[in-house]
PDB file of N, CA and C in Angstrom:
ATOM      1  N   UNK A   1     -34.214   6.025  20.139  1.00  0.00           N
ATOM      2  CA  UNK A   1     -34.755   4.810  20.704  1.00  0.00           C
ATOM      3  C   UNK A   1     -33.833   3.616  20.448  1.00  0.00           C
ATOM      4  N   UNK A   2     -33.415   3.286  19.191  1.00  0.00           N
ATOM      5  CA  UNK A   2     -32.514   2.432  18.799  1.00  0.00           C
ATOM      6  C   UNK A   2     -31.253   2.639  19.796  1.00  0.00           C
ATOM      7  N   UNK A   3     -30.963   3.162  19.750  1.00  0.00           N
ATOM      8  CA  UNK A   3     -29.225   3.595  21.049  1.00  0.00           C
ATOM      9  C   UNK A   3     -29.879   3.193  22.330  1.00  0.00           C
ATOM     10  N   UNK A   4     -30.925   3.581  22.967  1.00  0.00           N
ATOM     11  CA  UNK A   4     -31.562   2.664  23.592  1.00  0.00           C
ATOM     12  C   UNK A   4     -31.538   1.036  23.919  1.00  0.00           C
ATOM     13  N   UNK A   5     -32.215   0.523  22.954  1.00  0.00           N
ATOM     14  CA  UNK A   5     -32.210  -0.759  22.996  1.00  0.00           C
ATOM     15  C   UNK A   5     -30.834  -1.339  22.658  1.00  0.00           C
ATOM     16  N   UNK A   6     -29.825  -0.560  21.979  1.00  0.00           N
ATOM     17  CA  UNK A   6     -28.768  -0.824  21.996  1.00  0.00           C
ATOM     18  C   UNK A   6     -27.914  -0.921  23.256  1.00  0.00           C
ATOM     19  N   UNK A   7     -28.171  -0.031  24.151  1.00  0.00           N
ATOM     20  CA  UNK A   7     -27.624   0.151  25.576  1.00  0.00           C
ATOM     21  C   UNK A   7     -27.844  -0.957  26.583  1.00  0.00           C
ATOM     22  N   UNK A   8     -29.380  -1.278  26.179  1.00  0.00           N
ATOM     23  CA  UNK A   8     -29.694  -2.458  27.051  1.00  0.00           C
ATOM     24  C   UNK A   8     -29.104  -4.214  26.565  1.00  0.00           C
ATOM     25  N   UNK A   9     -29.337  -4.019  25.362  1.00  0.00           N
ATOM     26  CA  UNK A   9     -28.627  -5.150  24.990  1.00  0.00           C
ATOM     27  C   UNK A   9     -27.474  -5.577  25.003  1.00  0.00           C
ATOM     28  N   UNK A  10     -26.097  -4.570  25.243  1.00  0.00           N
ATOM     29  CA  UNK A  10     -24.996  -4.501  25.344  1.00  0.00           C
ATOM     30  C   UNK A  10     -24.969  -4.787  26.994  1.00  0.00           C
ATOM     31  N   UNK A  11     -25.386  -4.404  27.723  1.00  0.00           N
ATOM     32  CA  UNK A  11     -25.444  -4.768  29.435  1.00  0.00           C
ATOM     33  C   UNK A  11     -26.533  -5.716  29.562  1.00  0.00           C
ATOM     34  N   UNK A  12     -26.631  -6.559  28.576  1.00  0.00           N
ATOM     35  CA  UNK A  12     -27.206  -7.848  29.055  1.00  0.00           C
ATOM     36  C   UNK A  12     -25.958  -9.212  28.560  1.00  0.00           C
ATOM     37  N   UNK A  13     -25.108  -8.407  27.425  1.00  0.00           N
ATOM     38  CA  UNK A  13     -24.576  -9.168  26.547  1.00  0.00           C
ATOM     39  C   UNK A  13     -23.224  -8.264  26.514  1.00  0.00           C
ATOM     40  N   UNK A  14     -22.563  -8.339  27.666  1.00  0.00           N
ATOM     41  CA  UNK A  14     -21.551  -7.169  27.449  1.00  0.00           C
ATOM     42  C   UNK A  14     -20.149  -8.132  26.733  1.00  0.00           C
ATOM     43  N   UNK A  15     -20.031  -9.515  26.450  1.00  0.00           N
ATOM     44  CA  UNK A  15     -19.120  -9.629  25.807  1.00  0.00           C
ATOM     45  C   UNK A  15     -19.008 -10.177  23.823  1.00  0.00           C
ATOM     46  N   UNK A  16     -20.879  -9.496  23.419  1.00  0.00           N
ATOM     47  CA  UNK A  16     -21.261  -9.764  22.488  1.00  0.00           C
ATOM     48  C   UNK A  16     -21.019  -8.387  21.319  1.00  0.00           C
ATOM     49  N   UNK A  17     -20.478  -8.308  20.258  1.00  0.00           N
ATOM     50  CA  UNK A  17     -20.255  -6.814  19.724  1.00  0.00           C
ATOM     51  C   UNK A  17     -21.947  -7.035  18.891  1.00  0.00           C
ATOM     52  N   UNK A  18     -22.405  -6.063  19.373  1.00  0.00           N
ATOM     53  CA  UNK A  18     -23.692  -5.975  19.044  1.00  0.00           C
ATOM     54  C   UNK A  18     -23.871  -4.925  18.804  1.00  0.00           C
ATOM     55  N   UNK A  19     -24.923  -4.288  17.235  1.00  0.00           N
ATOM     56  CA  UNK A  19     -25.550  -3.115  16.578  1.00  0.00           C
ATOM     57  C   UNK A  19     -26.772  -3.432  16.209  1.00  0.00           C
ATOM     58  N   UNK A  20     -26.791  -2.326  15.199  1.00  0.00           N
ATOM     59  CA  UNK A  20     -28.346  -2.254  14.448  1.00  0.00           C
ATOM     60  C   UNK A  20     -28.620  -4.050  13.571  1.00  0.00           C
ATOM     61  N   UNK A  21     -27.791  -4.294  12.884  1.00  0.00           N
ATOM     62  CA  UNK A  21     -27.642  -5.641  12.154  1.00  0.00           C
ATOM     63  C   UNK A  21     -27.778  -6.801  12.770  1.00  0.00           C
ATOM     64  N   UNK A  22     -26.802  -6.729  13.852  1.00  0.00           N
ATOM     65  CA  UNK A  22     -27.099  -8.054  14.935  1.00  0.00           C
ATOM     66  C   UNK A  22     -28.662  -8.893  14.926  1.00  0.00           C
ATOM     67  N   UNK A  23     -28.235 -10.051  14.017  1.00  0.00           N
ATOM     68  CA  UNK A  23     -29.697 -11.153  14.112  1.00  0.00           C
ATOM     69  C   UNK A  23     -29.590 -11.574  15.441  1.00  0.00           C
ATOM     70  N   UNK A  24     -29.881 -11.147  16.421  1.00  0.00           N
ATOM     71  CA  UNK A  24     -30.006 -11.391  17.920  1.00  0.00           C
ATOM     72  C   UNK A  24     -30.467 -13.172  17.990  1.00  0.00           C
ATOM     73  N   UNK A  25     -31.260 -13.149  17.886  1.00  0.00           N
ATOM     74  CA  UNK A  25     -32.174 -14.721  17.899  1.00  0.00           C
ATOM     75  C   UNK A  25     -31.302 -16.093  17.021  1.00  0.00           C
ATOM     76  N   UNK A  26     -31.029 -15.218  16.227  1.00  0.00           N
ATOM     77  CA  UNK A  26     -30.289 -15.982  14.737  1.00  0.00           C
ATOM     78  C   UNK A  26     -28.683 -16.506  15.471  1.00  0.00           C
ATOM     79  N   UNK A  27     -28.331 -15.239  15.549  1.00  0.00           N
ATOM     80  CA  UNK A  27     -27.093 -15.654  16.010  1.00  0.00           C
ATOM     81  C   UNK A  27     -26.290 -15.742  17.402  1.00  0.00           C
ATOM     82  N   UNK A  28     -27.864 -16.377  18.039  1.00  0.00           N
ATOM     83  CA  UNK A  28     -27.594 -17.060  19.930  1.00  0.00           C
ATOM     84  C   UNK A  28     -27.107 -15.398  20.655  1.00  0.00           C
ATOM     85  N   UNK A  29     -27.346 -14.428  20.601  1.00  0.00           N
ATOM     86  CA  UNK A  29     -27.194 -13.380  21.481  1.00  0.00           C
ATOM     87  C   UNK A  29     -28.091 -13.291  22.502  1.00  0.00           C
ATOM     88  N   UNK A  30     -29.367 -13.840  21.884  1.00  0.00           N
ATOM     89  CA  UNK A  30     -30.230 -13.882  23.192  1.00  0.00           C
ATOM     90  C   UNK A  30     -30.657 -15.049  23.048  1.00  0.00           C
ATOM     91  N   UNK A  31     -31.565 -15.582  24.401  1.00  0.00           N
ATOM     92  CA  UNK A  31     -32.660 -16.914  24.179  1.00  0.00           C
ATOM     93  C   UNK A  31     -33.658 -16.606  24.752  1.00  0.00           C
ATOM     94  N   UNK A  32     -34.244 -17.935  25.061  1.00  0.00           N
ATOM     95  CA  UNK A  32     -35.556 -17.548  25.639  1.00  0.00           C
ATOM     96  C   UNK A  32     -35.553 -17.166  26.978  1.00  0.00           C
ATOM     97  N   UNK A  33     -34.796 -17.327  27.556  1.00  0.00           N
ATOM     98  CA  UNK A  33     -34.667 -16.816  29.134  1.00  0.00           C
ATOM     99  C   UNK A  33     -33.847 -15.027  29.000  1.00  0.00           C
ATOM    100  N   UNK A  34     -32.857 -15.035  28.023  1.00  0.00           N
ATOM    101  CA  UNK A  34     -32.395 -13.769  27.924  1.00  0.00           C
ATOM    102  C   UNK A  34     -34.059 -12.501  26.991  1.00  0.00           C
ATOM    103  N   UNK A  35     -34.430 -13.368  26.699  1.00  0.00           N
ATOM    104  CA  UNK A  35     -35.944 -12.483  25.907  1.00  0.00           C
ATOM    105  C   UNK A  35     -36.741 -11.900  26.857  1.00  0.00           C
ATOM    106  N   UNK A  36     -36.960 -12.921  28.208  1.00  0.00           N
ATOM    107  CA  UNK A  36     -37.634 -12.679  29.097  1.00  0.00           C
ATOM    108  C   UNK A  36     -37.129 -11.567  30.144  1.00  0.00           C
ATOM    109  N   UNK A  37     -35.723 -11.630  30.023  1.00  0.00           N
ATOM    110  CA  UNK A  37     -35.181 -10.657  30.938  1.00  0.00           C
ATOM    111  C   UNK A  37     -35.250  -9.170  29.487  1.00  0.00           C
ATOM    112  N   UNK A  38     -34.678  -9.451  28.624  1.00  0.00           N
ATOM    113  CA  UNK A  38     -35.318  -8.179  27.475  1.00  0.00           C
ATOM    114  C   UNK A  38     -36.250  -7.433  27.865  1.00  0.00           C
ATOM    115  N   UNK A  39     -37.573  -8.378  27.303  1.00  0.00           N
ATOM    116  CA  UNK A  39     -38.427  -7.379  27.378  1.00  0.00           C
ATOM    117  C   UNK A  39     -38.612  -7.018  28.678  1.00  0.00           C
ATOM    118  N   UNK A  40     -38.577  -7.175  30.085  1.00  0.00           N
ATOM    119  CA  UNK A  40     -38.482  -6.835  31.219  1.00  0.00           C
ATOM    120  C   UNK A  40     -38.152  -5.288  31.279  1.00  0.00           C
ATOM    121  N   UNK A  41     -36.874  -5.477  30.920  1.00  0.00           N
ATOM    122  CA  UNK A  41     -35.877  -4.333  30.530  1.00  0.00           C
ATOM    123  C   UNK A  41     -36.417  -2.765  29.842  1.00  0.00           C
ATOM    124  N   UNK A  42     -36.848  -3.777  28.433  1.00  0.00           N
ATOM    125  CA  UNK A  42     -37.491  -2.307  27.570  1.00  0.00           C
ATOM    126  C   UNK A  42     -38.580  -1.952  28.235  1.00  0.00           C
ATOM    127  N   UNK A  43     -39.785  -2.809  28.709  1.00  0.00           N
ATOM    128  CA  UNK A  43     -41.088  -2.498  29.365  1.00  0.00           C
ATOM    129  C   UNK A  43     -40.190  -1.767  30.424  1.00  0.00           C
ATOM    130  N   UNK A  44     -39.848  -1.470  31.244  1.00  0.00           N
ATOM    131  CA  UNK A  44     -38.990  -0.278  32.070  1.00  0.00           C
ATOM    132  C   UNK A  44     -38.023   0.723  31.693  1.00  0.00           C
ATOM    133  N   UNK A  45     -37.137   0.236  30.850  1.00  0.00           N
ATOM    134  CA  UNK A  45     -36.927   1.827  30.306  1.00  0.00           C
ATOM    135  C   UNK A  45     -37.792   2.629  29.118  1.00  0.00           C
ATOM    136  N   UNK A  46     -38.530   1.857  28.768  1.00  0.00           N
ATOM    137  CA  UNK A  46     -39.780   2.541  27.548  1.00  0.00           C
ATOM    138  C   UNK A  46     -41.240   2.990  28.280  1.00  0.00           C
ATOM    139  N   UNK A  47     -41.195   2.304  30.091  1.00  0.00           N
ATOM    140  CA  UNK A  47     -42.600   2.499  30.166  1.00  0.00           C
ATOM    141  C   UNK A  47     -43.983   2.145  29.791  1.00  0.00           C
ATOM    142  N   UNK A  48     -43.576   1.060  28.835  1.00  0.00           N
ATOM    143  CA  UNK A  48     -44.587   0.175  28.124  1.00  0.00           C
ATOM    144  C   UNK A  48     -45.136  -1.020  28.845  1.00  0.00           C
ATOM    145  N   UNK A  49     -46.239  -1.724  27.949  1.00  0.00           N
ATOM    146  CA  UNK A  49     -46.277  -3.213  28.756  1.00  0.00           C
ATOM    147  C   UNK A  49     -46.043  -3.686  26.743  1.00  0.00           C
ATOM    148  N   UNK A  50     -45.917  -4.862  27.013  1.00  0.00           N
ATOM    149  CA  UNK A  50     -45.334  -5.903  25.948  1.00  0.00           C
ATOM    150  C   UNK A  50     -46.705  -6.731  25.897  1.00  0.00           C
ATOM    151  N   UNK A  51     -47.415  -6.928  24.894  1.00  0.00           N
ATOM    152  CA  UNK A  51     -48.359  -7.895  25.357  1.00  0.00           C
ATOM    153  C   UNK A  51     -47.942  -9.377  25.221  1.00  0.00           C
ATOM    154  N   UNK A  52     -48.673 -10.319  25.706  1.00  0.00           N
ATOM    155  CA  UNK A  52     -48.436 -11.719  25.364  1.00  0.00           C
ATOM    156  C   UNK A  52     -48.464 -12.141  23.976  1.00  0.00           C
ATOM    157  N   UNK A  53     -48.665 -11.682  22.965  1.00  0.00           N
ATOM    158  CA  UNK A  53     -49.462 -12.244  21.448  1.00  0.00           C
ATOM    159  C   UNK A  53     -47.906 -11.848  20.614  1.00  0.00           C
ATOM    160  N   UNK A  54     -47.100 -10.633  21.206  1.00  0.00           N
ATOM    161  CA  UNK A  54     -46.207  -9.802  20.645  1.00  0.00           C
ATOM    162  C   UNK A  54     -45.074 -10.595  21.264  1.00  0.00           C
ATOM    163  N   UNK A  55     -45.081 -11.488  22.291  1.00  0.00           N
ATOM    164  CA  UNK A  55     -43.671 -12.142  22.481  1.00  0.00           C
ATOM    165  C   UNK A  55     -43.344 -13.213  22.044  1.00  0.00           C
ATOM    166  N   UNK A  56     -43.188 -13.325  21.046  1.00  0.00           N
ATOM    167  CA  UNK A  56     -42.499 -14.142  19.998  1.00  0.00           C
ATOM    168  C   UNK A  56     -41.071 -13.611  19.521  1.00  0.00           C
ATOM    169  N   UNK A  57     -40.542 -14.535  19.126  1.00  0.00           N
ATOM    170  CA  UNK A  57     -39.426 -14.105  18.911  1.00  0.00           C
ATOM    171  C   UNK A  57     -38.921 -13.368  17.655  1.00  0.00           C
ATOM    172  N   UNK A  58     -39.754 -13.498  16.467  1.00  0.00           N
ATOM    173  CA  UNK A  58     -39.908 -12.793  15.454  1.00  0.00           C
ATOM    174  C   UNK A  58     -40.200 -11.407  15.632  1.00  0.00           C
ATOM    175  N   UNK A  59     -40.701 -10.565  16.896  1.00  0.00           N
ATOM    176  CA  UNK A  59     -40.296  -9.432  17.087  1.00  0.00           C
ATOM    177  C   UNK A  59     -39.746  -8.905  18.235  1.00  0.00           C
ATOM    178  N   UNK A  60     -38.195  -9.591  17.935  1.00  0.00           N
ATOM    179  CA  UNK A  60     -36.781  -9.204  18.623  1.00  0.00           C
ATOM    180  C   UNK A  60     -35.864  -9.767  17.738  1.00  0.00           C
ATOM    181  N   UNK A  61     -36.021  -9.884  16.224  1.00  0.00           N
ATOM    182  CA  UNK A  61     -34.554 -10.547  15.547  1.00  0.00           C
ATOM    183  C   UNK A  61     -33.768  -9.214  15.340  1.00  0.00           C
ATOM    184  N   UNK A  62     -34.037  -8.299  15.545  1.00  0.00           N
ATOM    185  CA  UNK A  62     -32.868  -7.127  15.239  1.00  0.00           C
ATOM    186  C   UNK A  62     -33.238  -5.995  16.134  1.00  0.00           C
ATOM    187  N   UNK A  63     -32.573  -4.941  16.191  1.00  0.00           N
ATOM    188  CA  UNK A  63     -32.712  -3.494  16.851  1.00  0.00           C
ATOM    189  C   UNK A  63     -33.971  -3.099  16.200  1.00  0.00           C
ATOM    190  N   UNK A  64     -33.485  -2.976  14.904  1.00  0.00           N
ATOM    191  CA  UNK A  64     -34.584  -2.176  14.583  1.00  0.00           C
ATOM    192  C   UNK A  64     -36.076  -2.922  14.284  1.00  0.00           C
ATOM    193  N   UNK A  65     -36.103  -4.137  14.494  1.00  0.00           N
ATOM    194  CA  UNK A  65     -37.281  -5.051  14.554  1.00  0.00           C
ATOM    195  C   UNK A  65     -38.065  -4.353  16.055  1.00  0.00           C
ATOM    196  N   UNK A  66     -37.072  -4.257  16.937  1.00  0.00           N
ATOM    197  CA  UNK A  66     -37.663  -3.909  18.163  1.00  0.00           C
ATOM    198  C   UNK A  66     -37.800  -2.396  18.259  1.00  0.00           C
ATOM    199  N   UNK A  67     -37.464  -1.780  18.012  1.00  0.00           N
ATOM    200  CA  UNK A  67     -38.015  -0.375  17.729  1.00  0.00           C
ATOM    201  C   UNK A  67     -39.409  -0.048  16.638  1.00  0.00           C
ATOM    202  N   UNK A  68     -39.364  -0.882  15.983  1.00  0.00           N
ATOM    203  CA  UNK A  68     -40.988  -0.870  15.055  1.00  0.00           C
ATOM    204  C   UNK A  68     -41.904  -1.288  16.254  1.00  0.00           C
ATOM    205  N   UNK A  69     -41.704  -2.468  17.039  1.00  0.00           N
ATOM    206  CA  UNK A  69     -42.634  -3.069  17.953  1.00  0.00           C
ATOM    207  C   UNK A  69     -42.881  -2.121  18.914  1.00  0.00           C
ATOM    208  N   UNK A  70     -41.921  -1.378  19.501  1.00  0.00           N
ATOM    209  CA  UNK A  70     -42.022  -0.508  20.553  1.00  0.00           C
ATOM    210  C   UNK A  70     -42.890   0.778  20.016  1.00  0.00           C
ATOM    211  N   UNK A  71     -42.333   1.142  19.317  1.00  0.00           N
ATOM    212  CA  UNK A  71     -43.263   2.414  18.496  1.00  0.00           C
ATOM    213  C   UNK A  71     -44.666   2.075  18.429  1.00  0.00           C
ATOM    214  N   UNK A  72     -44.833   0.747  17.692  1.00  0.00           N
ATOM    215  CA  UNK A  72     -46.320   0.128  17.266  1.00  0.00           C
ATOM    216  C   UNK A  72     -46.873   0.611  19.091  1.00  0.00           C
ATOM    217  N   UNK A  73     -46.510   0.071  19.772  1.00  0.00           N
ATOM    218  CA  UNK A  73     -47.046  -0.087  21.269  1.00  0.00           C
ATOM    219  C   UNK A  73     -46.956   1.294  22.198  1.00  0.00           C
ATOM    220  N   UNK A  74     -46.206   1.991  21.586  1.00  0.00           N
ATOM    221  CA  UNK A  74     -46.242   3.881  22.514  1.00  0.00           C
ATOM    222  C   UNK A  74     -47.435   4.729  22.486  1.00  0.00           C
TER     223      UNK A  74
END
């Protein structure tokens, strides 16, 4: 799942070197308009919906922040 969200984040951010560590939020890789296109993204390649209460940005500061959230929601 993580290589996943790794895949998508790299083709949103293809001139950002981005991994598991990457503070996404912290360190301007994404914003609030790139969050919105995010979760877009994972809700289609995961098949999920994202609820409203869960989009905050405190769960998208890392890969693996977003793989707990996604799991929580499968």
């Amino acid at each position: 799942m993580s290589e996943k969200i790794l895949e998508i984040l790299r083709e949103m951010q293809p001139y950002e070197d981005i991994d598991e560590d990457s503070r996404l939020i912290e360190d301007g890789i994404i914003d609030s308009m790139m969050l919105v296109l995010l979760v877009s993204e994972l809700e289609s390649a995961f098949g999920l919906k994202i609820p409203e209460d869960r989009l905050q940005p405190k769960f998208f500061e890392t890969v693996p922040v977003i793989e707990k959230l996604l799991r929580e929601l499968a």
